[in-house]
Each structure stands twice: as structure tokens, then as C-alpha cells.
C-alpha atoms as a PDB file:
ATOM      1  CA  UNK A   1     129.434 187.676 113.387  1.00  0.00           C
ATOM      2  CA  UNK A   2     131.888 185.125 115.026  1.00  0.00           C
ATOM      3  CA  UNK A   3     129.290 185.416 118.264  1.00  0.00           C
ATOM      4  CA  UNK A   4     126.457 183.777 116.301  1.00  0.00           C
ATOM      5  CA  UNK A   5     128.919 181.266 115.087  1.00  0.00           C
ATOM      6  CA  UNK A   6     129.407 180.244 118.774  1.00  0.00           C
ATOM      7  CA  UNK A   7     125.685 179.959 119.511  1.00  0.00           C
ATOM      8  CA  UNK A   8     125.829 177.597 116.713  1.00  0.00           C
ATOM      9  CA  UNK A   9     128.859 175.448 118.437  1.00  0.00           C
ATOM     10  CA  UNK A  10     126.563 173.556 121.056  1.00  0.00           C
ATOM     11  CA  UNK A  11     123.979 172.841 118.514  1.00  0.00           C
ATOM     12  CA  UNK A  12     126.161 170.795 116.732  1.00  0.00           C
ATOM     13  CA  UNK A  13     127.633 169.118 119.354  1.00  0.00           C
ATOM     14  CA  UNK A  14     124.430 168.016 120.196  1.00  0.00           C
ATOM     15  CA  UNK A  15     122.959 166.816 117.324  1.00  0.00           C
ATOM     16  CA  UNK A  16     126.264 164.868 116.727  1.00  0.00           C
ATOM     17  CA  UNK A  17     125.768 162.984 119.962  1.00  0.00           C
ATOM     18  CA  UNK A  18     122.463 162.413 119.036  1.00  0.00           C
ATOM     19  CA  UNK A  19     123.302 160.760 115.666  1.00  0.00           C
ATOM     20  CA  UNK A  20     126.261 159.062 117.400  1.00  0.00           C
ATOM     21  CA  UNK A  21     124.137 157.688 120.043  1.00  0.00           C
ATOM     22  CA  UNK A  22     121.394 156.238 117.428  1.00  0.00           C
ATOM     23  CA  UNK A  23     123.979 154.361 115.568  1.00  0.00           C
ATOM     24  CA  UNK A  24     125.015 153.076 118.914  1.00  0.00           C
ATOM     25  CA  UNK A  25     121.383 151.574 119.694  1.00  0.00           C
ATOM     26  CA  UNK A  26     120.913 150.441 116.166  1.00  0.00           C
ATOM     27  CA  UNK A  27     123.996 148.391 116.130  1.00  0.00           C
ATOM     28  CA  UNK A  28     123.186 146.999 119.371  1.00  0.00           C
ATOM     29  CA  UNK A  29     119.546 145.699 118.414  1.00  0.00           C
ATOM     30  CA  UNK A  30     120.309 144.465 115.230  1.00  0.00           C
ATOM     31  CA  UNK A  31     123.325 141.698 117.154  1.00  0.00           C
ATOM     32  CA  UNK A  32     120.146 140.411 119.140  1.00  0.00           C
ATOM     33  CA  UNK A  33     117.953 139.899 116.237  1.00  0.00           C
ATOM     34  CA  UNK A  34     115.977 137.760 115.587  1.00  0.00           C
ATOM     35  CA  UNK A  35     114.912 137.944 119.570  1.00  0.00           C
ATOM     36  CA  UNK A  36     112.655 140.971 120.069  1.00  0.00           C
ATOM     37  CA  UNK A  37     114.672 143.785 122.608  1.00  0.00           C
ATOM     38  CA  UNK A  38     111.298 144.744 124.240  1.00  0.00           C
ATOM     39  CA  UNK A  39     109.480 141.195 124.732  1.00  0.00           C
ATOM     40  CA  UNK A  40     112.027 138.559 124.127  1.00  0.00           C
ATOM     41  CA  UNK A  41     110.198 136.743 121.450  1.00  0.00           C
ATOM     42  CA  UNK A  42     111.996 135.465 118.443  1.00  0.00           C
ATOM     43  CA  UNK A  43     109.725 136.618 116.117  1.00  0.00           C
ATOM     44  CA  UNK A  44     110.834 139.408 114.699  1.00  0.00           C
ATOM     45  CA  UNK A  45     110.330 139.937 110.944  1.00  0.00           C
ATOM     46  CA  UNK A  46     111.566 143.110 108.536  1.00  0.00           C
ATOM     47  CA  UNK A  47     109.015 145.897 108.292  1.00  0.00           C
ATOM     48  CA  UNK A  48     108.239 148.550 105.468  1.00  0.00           C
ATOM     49  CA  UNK A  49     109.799 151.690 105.290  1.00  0.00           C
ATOM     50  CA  UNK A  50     107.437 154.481 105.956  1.00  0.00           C
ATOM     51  CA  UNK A  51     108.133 157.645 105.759  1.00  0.00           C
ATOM     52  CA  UNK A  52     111.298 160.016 104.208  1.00  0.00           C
ATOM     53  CA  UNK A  53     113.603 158.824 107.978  1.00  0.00           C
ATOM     54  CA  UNK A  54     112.761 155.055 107.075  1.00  0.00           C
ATOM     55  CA  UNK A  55     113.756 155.246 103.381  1.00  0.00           C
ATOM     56  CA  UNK A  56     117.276 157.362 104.690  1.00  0.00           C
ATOM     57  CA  UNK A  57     118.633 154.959 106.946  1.00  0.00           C
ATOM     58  CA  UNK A  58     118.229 152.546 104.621  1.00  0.00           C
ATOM     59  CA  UNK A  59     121.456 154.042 102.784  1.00  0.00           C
ATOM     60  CA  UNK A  60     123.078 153.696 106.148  1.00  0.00           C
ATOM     61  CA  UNK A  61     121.968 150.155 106.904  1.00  0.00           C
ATOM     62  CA  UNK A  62     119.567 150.630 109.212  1.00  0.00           C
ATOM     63  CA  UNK A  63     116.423 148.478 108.503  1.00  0.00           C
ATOM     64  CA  UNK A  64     113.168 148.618 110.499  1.00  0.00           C
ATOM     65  CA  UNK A  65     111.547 145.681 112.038  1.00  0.00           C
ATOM     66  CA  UNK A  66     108.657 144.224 113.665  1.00  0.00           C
ATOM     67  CA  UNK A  67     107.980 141.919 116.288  1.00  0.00           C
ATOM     68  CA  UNK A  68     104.957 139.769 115.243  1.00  0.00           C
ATOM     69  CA  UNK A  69     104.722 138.774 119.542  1.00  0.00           C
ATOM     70  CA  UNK A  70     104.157 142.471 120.817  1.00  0.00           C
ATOM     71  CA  UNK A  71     104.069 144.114 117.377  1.00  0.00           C
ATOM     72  CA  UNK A  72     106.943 146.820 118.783  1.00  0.00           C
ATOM     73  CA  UNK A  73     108.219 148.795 115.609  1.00  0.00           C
ATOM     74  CA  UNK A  74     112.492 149.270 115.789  1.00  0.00           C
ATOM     75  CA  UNK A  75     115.260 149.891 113.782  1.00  0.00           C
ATOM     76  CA  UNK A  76     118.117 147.960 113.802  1.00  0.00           C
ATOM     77  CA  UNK A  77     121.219 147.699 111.781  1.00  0.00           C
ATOM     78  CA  UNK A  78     122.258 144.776 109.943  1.00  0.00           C
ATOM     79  CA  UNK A  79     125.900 144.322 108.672  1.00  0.00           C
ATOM     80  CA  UNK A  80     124.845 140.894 107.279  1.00  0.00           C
ATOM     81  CA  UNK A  81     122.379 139.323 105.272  1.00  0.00           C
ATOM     82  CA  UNK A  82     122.484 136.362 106.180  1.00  0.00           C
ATOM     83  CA  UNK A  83     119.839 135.284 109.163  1.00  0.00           C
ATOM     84  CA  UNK A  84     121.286 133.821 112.135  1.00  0.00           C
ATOM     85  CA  UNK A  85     121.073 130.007 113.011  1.00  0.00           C
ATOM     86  CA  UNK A  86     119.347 128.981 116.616  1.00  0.00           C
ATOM     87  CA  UNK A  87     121.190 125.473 117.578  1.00  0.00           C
ATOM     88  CA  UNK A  88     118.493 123.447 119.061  1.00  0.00           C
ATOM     89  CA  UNK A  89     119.983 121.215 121.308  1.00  0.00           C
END
């Protein structure tokens, strides 16, 4: 019994990374909204939730969006509501 506990050792370890590393990417995309990650445009506008992965990370702040310039789908997470201000100089 304890061997089949090890082959289950790695698996978690993996998928643990895996979560740990999403978070990672969310939280960096969502500091660079409202400017698109993929094309640079700043017009990037919330999405939908589709699907039961869309509705889940909603409970762990993790919204989707879409850029209207290249119409890229991404997730991002937001630790504020509030919308960023662009200074025009």
C-alpha cells in the first residue's frame, strides 16, 4: 500500500506547480491591464464566463478578458475594482 502512495507523490507535486504557476501568470496580466499582453492595444474589455473553469476562478479572482484589437481571450486577476487611470500628457 505505502508504494502506491508514492506513485501518487509526483502527481501532486506537479499539479501544485501547475496551479502555482497559473496564479503566477494571472497576477501578472491582470497589473498590465487595460493594455492587451499579446498585441499591446489598450482595449481590453471583461469577457463572459464560459464554461464550469471560467465560473471557478471567479471565486478566486480570476476574471477573463478580451481584447477588442486582436480579440485574444485571457484570464487575469484583478485585486481591484477600480479601472486604472492613463495620464495623458
Amino acid at each position: 500500500m505505502r508504494e502506491m502512495l508514492f506513485l501518487f507523490e509526483p502527481g501532486v507535486i506537479l499539479l501544485a506547480f501547475i496551479a502555482l504557476s497559473f496564479l503566477v501568470i494571472t497576477a501578472i496580466r491582470g497589473s498590465q491591464i487595460p493594455q492587451c499582453f499579446q498585441c499591446g492595444a489598450i482595449k481590453v474589455r471583461p469577457s463572459r464566463p464560459v464554461g464550469f473553469w471560467d465560473n471557478a476562478g471567479t471565486y478566486l479572482l480570476i476574471r477573463c478578458y478580451r481584447c477588442s484589437g486582436c480579440r485574444a481571450r485571457f484570464h487575469a486577476m484583478r485585486l481591484s475594482s477600480r479601472s486604472r487611470q492613463h495620464q495623458v500628457s
